[in-house]
PDB file of N, CA and C in Angstrom:
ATOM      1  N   UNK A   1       5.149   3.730  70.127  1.00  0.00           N
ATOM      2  CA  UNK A   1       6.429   3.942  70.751  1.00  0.00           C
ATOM      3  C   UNK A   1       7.372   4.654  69.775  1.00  0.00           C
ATOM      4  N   UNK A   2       8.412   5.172  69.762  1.00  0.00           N
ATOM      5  CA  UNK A   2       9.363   5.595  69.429  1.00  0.00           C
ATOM      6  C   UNK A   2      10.045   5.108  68.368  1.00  0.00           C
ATOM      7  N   UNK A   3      10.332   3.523  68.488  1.00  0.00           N
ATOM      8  CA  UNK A   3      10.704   2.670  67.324  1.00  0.00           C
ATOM      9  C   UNK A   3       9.711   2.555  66.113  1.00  0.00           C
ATOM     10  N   UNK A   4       8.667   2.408  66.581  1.00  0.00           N
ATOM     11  CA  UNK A   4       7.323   2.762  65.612  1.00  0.00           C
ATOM     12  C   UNK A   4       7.278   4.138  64.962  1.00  0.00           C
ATOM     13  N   UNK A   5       7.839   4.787  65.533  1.00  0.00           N
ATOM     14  CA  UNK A   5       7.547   6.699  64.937  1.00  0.00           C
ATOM     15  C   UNK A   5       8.877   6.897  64.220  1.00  0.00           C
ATOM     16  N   UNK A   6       9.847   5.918  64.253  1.00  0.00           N
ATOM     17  CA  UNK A   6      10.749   5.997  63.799  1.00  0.00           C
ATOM     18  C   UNK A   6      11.371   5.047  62.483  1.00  0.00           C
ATOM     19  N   UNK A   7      10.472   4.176  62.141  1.00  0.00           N
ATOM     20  CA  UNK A   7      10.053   3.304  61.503  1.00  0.00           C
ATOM     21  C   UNK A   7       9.365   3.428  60.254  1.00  0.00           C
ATOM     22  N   UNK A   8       8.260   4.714  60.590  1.00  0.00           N
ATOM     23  CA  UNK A   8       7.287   5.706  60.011  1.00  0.00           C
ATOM     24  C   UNK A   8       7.840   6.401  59.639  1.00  0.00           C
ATOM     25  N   UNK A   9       8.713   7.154  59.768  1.00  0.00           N
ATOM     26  CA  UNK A   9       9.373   8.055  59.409  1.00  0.00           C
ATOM     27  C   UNK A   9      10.708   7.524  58.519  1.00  0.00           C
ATOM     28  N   UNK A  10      11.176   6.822  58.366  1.00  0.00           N
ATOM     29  CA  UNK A  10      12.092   6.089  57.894  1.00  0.00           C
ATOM     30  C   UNK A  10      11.420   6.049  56.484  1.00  0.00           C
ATOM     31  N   UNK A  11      10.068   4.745  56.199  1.00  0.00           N
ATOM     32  CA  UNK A  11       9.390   5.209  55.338  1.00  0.00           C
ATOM     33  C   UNK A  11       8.916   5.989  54.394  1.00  0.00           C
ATOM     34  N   UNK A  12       8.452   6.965  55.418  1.00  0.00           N
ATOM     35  CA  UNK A  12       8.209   8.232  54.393  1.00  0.00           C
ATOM     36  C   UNK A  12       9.570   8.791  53.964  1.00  0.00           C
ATOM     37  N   UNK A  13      10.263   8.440  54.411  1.00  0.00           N
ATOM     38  CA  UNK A  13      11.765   9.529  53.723  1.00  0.00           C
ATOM     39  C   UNK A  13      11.897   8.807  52.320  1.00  0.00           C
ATOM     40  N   UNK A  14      11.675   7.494  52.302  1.00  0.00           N
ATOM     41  CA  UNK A  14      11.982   6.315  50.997  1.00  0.00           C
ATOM     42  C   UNK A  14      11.374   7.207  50.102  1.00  0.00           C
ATOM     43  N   UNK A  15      10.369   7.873  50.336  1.00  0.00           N
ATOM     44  CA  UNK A  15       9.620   7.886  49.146  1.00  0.00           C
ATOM     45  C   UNK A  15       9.869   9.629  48.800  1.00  0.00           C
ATOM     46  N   UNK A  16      10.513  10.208  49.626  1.00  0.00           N
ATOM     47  CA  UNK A  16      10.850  11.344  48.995  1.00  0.00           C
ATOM     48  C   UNK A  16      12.348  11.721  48.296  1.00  0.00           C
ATOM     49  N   UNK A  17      11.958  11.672  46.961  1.00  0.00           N
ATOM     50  CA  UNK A  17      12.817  11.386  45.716  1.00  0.00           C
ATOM     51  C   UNK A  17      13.007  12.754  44.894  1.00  0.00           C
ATOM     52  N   UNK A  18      12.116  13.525  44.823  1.00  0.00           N
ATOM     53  CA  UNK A  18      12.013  14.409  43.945  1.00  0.00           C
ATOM     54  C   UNK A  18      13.053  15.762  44.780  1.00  0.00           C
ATOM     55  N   UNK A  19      13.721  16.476  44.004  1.00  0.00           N
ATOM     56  CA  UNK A  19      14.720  17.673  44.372  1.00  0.00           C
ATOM     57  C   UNK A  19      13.864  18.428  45.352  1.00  0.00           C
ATOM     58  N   UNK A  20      12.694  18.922  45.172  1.00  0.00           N
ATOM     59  CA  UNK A  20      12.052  19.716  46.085  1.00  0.00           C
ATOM     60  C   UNK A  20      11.566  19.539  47.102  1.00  0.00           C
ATOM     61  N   UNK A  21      11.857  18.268  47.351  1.00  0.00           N
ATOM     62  CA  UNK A  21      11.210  16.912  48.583  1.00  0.00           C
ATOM     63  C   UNK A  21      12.441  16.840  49.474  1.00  0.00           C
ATOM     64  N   UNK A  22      13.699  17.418  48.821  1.00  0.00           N
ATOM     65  CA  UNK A  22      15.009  17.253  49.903  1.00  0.00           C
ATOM     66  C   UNK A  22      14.870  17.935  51.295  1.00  0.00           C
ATOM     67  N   UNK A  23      14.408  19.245  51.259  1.00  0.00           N
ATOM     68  CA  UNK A  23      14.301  20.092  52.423  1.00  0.00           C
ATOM     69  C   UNK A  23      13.510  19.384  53.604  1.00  0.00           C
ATOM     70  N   UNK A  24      11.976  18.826  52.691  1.00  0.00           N
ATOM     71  CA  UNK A  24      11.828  18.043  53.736  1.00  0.00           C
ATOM     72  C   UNK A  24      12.413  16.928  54.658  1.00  0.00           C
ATOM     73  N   UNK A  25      13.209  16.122  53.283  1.00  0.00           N
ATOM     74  CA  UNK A  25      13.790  14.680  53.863  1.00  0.00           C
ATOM     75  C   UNK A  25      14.584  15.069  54.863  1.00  0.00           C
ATOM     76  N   UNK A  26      15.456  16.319  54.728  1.00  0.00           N
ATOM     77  CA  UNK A  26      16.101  16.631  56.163  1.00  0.00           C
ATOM     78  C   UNK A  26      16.053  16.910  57.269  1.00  0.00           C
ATOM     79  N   UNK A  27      14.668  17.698  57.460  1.00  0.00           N
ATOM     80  CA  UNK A  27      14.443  18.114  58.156  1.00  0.00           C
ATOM     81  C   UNK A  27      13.300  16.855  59.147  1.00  0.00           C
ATOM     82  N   UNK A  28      12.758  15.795  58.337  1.00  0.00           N
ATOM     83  CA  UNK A  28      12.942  14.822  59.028  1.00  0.00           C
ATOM     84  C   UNK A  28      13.679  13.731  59.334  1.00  0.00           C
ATOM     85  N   UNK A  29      14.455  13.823  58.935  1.00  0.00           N
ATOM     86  CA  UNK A  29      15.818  13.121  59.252  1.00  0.00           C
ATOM     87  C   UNK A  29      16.141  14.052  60.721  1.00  0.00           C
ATOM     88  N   UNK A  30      16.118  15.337  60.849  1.00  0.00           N
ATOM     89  CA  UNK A  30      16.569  15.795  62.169  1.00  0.00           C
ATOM     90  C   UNK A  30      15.723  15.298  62.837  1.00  0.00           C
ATOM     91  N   UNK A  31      14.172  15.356  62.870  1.00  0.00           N
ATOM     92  CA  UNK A  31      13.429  14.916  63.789  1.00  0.00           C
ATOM     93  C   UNK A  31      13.546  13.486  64.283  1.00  0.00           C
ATOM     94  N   UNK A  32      13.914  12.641  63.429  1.00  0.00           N
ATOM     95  CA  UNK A  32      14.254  11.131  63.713  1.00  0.00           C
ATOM     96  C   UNK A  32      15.580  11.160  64.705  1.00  0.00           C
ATOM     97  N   UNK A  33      16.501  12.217  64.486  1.00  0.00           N
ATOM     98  CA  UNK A  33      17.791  12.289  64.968  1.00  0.00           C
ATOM     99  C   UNK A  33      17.157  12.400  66.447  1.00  0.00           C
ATOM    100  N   UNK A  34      16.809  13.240  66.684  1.00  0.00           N
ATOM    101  CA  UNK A  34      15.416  13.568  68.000  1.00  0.00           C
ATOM    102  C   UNK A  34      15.332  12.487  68.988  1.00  0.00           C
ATOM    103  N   UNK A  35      14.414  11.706  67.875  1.00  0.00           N
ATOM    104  CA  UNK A  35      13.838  10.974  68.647  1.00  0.00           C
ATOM    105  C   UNK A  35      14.870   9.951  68.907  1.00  0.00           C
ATOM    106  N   UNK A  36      15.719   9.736  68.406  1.00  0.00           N
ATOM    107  CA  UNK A  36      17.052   9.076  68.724  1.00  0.00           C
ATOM    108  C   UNK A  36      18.018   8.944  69.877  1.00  0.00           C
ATOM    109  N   UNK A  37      17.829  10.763  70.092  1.00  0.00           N
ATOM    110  CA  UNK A  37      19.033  11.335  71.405  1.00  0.00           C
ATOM    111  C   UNK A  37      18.014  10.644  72.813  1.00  0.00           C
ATOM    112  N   UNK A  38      19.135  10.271  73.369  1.00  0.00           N
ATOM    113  CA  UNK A  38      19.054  10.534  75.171  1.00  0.00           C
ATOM    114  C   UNK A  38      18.052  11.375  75.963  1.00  0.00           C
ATOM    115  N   UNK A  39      18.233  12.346  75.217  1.00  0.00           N
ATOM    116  CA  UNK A  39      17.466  13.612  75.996  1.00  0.00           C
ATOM    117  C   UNK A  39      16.067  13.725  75.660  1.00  0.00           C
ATOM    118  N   UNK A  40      15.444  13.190  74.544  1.00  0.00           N
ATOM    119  CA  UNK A  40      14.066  13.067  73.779  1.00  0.00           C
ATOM    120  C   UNK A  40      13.578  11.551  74.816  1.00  0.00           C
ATOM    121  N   UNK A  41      14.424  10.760  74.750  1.00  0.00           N
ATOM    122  CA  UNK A  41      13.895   9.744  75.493  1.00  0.00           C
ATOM    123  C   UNK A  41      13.896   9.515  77.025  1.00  0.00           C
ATOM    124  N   UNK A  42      15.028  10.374  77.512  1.00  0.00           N
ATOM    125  CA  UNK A  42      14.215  10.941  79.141  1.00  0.00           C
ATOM    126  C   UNK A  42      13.070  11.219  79.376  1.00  0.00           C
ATOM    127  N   UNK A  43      13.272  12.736  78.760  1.00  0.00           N
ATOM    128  CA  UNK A  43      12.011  13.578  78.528  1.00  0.00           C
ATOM    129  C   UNK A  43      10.381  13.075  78.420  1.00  0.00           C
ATOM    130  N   UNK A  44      11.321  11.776  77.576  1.00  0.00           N
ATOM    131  CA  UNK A  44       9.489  11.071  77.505  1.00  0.00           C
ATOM    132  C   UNK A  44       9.883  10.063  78.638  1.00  0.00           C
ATOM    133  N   UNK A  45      10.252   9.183  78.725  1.00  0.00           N
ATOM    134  CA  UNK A  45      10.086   8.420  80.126  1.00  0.00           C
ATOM    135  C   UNK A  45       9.461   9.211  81.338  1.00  0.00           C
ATOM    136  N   UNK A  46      10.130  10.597  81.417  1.00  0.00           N
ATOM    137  CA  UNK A  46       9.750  11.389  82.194  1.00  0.00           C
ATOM    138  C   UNK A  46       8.083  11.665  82.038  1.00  0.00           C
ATOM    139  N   UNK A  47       7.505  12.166  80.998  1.00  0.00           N
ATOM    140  CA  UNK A  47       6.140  12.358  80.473  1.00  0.00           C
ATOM    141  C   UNK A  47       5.434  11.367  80.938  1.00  0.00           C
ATOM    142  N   UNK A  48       5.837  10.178  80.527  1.00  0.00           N
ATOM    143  CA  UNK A  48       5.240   8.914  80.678  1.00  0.00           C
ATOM    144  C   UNK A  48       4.950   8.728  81.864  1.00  0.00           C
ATOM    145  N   UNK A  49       6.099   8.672  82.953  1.00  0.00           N
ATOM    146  CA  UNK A  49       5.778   8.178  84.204  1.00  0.00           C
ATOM    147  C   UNK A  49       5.001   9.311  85.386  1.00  0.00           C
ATOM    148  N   UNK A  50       4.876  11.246  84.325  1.00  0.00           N
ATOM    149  CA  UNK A  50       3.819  11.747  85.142  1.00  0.00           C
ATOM    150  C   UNK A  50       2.203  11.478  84.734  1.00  0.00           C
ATOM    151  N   UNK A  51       2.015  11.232  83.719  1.00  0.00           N
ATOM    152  CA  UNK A  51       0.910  11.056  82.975  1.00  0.00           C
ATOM    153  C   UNK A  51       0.715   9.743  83.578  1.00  0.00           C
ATOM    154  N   UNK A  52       1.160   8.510  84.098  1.00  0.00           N
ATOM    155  CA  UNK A  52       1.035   6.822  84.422  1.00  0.00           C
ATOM    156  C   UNK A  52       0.299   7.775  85.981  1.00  0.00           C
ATOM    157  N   UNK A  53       1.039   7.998  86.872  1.00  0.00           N
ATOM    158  CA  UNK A  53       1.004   8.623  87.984  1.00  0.00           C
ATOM    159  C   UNK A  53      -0.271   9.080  87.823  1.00  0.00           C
ATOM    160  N   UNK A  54      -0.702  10.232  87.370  1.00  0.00           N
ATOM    161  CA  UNK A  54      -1.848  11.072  87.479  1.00  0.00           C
ATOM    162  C   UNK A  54      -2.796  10.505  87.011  1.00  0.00           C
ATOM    163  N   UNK A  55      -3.164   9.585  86.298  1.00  0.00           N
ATOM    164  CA  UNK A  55      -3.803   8.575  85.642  1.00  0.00           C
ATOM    165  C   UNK A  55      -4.180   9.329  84.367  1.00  0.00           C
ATOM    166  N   UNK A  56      -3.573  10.186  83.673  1.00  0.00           N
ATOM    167  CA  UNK A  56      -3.832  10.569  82.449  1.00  0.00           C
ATOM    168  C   UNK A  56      -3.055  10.263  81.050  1.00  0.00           C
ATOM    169  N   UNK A  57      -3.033   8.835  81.295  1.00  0.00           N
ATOM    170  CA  UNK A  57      -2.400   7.902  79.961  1.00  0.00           C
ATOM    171  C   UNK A  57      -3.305   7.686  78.951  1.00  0.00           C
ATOM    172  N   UNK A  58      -3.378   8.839  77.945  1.00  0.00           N
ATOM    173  CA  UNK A  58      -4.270   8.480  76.669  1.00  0.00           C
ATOM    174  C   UNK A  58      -3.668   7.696  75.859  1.00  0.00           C
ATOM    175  N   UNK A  59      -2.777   7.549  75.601  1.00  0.00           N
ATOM    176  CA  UNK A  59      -2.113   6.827  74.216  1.00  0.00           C
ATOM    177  C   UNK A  59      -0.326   6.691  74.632  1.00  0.00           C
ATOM    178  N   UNK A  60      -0.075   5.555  74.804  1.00  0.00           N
ATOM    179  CA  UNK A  60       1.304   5.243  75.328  1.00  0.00           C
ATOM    180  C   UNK A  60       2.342   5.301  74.324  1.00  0.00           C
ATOM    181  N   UNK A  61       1.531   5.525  72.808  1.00  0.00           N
ATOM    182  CA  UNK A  61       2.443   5.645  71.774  1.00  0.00           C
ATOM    183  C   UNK A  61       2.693   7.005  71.184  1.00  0.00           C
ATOM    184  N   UNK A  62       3.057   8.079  72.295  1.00  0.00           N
ATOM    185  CA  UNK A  62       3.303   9.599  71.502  1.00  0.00           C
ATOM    186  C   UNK A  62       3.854   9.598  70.470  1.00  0.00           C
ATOM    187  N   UNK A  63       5.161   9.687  70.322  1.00  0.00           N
ATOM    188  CA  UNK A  63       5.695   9.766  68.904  1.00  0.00           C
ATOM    189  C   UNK A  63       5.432   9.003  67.690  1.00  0.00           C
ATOM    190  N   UNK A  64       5.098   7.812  67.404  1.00  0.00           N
ATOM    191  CA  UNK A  64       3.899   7.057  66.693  1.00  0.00           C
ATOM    192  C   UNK A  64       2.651   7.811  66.557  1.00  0.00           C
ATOM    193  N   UNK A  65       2.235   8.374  67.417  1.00  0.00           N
ATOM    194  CA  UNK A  65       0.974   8.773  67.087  1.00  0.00           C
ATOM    195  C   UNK A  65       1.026  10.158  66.524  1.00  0.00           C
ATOM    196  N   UNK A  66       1.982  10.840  67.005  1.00  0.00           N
ATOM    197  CA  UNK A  66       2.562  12.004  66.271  1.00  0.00           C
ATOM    198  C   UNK A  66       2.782  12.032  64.856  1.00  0.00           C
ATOM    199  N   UNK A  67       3.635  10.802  64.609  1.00  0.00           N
ATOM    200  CA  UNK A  67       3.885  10.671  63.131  1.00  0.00           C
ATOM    201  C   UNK A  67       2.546  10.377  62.552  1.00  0.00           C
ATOM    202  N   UNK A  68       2.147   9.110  62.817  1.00  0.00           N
ATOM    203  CA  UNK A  68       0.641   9.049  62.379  1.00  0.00           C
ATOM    204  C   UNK A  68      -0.185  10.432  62.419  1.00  0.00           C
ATOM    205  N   UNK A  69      -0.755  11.330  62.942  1.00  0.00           N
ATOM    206  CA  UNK A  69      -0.864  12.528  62.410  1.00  0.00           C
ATOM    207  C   UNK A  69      -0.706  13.660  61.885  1.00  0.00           C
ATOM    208  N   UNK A  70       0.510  13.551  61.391  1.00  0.00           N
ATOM    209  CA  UNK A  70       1.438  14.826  60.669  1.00  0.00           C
ATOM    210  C   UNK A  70       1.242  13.974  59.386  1.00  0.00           C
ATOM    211  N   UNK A  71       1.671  12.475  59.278  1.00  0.00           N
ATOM    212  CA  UNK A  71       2.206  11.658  58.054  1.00  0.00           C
ATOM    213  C   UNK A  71       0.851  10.925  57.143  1.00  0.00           C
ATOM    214  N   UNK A  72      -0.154  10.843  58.132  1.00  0.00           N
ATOM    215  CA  UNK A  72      -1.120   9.430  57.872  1.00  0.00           C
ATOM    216  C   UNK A  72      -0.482   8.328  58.458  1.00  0.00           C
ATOM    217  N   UNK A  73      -1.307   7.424  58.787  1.00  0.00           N
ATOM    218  CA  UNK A  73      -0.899   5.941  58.689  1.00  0.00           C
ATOM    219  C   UNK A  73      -1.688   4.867  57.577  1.00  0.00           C
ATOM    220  N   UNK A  74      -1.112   3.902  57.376  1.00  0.00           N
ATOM    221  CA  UNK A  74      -2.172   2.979  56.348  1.00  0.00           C
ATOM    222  C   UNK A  74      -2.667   2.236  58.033  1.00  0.00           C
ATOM    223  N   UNK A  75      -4.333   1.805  57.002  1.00  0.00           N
ATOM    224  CA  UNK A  75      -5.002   1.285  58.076  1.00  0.00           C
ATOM    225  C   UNK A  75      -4.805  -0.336  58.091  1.00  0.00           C
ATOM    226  N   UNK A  76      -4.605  -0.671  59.436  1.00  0.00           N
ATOM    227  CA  UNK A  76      -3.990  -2.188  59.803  1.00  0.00           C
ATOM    228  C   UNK A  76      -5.644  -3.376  59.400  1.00  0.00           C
TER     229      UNK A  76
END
């Protein structure tokens, strides 16, 4: 879910410390901002409830799983 991808991302920002690591930290910081707004979370409610409909629900956790593949995840 969203709180999870956002959680993840929170994380990884902790650990970027070094001056040349800033560009990134911001630029996920916007993406968190993202997933934050109104309009990111329509959008997916919206996704969600055509994908539930059509029966093509692979993974109910997009943005989690997003982060988990851009970021890694540690294994549970």
């Amino acid at each position: 879910d969203t709180d999870r991808a956002l959680v993840l991302l929170e994380e990884y920002c902790k650990k970027l410390r070094k001056p040349e690591e800033q560009q990134l930290k911001r630029a996920i910081r916007k993406v968190m901002g993202i997933f934050k707004s109104s309009l990111f979370q329509a959008l997916l409610g919206s996704f969600k409830k055509k994908a539930t409909r059509h029966g093509t629900t692979s993974h109910t956790s997009l943005p989690a799983a997003l982060v988990c593949d851009v970021l890694g995840c540690p294994k549970d």
